[in-house]
C-alpha atoms as a PDB file:
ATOM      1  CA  UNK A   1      31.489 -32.112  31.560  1.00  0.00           C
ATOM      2  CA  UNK A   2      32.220 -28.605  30.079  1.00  0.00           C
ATOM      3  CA  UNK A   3      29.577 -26.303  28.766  1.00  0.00           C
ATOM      4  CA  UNK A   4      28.483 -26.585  25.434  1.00  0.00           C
ATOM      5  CA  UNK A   5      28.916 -22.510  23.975  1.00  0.00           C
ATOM      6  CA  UNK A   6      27.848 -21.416  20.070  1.00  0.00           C
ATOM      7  CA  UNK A   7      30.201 -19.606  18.739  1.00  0.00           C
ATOM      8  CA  UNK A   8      28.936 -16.382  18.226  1.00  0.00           C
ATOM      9  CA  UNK A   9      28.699 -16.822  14.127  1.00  0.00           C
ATOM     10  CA  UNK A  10      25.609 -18.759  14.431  1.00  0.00           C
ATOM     11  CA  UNK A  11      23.431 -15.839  15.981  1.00  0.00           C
ATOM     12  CA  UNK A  12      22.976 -14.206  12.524  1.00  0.00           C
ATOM     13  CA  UNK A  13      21.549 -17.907  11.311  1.00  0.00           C
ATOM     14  CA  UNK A  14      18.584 -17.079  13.642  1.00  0.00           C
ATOM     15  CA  UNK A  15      17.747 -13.626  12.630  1.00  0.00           C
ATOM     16  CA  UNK A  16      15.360 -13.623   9.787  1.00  0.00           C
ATOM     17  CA  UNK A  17      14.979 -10.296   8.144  1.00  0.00           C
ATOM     18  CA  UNK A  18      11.690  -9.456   6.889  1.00  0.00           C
ATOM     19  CA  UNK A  19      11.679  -9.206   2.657  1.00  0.00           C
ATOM     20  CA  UNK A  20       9.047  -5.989   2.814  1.00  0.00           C
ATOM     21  CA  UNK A  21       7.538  -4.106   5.213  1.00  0.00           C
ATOM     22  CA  UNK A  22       4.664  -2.274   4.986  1.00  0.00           C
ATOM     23  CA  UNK A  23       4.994   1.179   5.803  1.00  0.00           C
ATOM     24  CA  UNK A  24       2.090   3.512   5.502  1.00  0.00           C
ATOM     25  CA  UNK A  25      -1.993   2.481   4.585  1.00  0.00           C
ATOM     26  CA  UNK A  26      -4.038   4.894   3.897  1.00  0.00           C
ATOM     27  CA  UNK A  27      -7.448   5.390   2.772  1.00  0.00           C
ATOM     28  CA  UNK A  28      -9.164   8.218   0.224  1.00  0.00           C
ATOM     29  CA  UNK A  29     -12.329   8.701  -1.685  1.00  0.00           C
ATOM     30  CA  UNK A  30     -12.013   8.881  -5.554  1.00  0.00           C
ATOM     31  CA  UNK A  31     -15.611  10.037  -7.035  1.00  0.00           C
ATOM     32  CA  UNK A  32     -17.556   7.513  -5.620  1.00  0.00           C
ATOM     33  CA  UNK A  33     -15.100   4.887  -5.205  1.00  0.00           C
ATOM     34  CA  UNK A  34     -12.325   3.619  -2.433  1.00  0.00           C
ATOM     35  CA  UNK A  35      -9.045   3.715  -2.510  1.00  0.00           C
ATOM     36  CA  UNK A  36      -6.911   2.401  -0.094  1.00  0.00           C
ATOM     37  CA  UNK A  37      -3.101   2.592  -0.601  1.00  0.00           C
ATOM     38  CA  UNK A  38      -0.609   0.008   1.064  1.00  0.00           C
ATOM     39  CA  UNK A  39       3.250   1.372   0.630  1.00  0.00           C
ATOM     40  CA  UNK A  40       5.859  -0.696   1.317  1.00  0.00           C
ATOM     41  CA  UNK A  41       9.472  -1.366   1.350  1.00  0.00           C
ATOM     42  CA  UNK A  42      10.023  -4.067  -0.670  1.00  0.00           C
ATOM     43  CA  UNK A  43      14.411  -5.644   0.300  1.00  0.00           C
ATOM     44  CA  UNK A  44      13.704  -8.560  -2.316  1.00  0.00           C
ATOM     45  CA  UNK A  45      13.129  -9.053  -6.007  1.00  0.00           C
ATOM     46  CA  UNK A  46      10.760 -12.072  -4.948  1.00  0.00           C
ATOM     47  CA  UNK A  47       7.538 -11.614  -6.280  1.00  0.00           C
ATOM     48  CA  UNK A  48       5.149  -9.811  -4.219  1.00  0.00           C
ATOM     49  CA  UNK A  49       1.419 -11.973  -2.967  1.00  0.00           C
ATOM     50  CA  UNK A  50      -1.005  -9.534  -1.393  1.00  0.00           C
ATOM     51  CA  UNK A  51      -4.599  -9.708   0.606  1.00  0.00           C
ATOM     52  CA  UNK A  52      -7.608  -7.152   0.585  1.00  0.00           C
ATOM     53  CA  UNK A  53      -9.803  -7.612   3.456  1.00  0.00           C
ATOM     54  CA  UNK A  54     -12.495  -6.170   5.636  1.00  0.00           C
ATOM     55  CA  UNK A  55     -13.364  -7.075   9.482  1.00  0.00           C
ATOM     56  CA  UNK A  56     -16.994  -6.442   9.928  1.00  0.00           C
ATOM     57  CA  UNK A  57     -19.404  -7.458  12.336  1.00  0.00           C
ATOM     58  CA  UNK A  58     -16.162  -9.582  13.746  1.00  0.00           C
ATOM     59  CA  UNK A  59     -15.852 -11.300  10.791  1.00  0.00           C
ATOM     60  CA  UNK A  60     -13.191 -11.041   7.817  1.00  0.00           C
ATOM     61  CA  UNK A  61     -14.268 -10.778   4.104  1.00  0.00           C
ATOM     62  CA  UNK A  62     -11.148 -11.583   1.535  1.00  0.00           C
ATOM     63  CA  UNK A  63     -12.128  -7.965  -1.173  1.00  0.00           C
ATOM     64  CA  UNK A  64      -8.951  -8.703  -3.272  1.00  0.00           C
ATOM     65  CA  UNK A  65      -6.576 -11.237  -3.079  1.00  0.00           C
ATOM     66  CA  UNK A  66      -3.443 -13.405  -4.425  1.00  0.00           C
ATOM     67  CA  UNK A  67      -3.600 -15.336  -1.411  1.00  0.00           C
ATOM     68  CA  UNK A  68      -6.837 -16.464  -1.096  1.00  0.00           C
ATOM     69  CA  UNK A  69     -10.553 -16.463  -2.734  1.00  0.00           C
ATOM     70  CA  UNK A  70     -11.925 -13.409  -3.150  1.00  0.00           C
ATOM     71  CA  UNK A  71     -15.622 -13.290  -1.637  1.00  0.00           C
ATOM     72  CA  UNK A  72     -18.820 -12.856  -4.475  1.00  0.00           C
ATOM     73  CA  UNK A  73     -19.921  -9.821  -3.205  1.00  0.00           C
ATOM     74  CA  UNK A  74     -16.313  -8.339  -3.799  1.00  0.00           C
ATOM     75  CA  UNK A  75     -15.200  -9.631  -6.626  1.00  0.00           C
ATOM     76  CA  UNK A  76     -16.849  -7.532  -9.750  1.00  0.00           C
ATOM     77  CA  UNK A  77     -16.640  -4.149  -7.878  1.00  0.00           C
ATOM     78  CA  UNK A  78     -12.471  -4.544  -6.788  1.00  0.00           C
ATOM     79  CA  UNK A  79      -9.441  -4.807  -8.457  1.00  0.00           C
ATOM     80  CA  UNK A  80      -5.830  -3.787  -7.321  1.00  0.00           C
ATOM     81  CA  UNK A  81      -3.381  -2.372  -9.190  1.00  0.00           C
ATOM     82  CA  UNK A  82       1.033  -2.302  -8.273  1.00  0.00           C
ATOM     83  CA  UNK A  83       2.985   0.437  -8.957  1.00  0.00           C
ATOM     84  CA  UNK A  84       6.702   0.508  -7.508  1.00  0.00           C
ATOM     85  CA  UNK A  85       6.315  -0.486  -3.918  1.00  0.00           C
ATOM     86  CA  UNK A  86       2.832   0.653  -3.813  1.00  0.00           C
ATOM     87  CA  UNK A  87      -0.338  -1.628  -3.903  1.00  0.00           C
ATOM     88  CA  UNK A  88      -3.800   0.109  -4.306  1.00  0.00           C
ATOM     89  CA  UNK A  89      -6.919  -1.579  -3.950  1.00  0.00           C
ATOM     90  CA  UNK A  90     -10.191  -0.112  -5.761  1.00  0.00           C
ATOM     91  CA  UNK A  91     -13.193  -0.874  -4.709  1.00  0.00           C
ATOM     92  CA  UNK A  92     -15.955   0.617  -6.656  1.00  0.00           C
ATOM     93  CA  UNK A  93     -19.349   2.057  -5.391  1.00  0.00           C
ATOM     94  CA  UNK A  94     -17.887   2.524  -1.879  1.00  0.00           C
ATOM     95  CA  UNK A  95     -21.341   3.216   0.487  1.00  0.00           C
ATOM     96  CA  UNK A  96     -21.481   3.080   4.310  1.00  0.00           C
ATOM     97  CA  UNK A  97     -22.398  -0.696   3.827  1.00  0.00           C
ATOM     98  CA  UNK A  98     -18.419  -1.350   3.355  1.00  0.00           C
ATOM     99  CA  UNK A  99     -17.160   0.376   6.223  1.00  0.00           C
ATOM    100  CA  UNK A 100     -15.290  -1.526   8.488  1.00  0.00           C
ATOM    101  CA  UNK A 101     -11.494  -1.984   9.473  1.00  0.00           C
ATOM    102  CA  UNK A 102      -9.258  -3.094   6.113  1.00  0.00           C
ATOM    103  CA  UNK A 103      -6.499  -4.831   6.026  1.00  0.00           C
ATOM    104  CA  UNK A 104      -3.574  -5.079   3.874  1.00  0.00           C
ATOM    105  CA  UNK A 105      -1.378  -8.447   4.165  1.00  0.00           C
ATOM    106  CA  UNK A 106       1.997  -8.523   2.132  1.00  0.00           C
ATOM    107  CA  UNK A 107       3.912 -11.719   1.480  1.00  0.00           C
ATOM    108  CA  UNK A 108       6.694 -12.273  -0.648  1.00  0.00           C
ATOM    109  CA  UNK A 109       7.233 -15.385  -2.281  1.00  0.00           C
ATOM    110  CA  UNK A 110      10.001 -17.371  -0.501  1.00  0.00           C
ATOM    111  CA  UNK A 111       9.618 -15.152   2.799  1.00  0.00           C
ATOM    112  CA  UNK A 112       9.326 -17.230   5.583  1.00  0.00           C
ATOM    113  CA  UNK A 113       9.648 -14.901   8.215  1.00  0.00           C
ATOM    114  CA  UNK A 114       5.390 -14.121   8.094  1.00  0.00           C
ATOM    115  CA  UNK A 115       3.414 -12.121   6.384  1.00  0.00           C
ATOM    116  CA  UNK A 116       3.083  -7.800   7.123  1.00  0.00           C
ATOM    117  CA  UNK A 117       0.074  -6.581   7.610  1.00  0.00           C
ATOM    118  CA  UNK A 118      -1.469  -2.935   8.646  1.00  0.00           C
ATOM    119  CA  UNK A 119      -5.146  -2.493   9.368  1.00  0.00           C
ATOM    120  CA  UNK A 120      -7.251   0.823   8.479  1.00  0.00           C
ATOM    121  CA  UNK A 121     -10.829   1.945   9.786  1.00  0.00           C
ATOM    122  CA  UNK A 122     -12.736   3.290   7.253  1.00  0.00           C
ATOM    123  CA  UNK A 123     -15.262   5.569   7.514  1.00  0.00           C
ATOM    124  CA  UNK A 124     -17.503   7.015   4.314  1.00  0.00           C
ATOM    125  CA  UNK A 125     -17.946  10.072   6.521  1.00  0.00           C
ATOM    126  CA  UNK A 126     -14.493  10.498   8.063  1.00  0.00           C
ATOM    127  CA  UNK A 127     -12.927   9.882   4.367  1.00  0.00           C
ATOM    128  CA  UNK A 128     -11.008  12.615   2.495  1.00  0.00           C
ATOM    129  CA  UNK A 129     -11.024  12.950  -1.305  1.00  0.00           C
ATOM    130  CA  UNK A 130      -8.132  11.545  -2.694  1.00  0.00           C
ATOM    131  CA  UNK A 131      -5.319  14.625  -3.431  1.00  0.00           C
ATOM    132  CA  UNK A 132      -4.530  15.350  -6.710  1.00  0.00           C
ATOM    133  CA  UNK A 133      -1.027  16.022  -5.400  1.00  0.00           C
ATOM    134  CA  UNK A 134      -0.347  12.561  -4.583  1.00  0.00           C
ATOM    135  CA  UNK A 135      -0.802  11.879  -8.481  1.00  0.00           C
ATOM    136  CA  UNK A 136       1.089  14.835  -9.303  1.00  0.00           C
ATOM    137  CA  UNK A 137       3.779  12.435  -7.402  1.00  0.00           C
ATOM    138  CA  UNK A 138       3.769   9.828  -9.420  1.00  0.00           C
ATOM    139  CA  UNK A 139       3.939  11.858 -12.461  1.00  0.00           C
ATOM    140  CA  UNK A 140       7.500  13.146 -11.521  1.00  0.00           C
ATOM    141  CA  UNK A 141       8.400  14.141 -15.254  1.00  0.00           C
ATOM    142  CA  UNK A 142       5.778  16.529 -15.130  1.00  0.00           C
ATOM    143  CA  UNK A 143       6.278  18.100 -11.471  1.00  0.00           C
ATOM    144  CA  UNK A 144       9.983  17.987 -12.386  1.00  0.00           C
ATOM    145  CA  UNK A 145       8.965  20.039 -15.480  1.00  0.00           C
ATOM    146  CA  UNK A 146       7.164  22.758 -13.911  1.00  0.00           C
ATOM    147  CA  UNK A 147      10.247  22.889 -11.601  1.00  0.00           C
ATOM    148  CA  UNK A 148      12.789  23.728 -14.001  1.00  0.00           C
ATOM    149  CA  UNK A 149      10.568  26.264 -15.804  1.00  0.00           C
ATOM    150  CA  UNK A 150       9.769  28.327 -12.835  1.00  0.00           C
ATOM    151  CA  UNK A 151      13.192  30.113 -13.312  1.00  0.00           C
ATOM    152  CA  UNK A 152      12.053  30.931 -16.997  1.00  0.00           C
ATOM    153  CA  UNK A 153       8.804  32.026 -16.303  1.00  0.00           C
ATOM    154  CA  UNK A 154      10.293  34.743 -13.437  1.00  0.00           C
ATOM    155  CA  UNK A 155      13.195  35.699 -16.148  1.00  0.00           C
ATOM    156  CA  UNK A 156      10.152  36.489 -18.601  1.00  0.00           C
ATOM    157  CA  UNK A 157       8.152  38.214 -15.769  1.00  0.00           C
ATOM    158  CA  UNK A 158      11.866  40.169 -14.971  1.00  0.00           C
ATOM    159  CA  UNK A 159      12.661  41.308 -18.946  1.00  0.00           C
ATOM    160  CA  UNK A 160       8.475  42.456 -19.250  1.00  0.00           C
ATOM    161  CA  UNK A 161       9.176  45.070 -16.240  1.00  0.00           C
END
């Protein structure tokens, strides 16, 4: 008998590569509302399922979800919205009553290498306010506007003197 060897070709075959991964959650206060940002790195153009969820008093309560049901309780105060690799849940009248550990869960459709997922603790007391800055980010035309005018605005501070 001689030993059976795989040629080395097949290795790749058992290498799945993950479609997205999530790479930063994060968690602000907006008035008096939650938001809690899941950024990820999205390698596919499969579409994108998502979960919401809280882990209190060790149990798990779906907020927002594509996945699954969304609990009552949840379900007129959240909504999510998707902006290029960037979920956002909202969840509206945050009070100490929804603190707990969140989770976001990514899966993309077609993906079966599992689902990502990042958990959060959140705090009403330990929570910042949301920046403005990270909005100013979004906005790039704008921020890229005030850019190119600073040079203009120090040539008309430079001619006044």
């Amino acid at each position: 008998l001689f030993p059976v060897q795989l040629p080395p070709a097949s290795l790749p075959v058992l290498q799945a590569a993950h479609c997205q991964m999530i790479k930063d959650l994060s968690a602000c206060l907006l008035g008096q509302n939650l938001r809690v940002d899941c950024r990820y790195e999205n390698k596919t153009s499969n579409p994108l399922t998502y979960e919401f969820s809280i882990t209190k008093d060790n149990r798990k309560h779906v907020i927002h979800s594509t996945i699954s049901v969304s609990e009552n309780i949840y379900r007129s105060r959240a909504n999510v919205t998707m902006h290029k690799n960037l979920v956002c849940l909202h969840l509206q009248s945050f009070t100490t009553s929804d603190e707990g550990v969140y989770m976001c869960e990514l899966r993309a459709t077609n993906d079966y290498t599992g689902n990502q997922i990042r958990n959060i603790t959140v705090i009403k007391d330990k929570l910042e306010k949301c920046a403005g800055f990270s909005l100013l980010i979004q906005n790039t035309s704008w921020l890229l506007l005030l850019l190119l005018s600073l040079p203009l605005l120090q040539a008309v501070d430079f001619v006044s003197l």
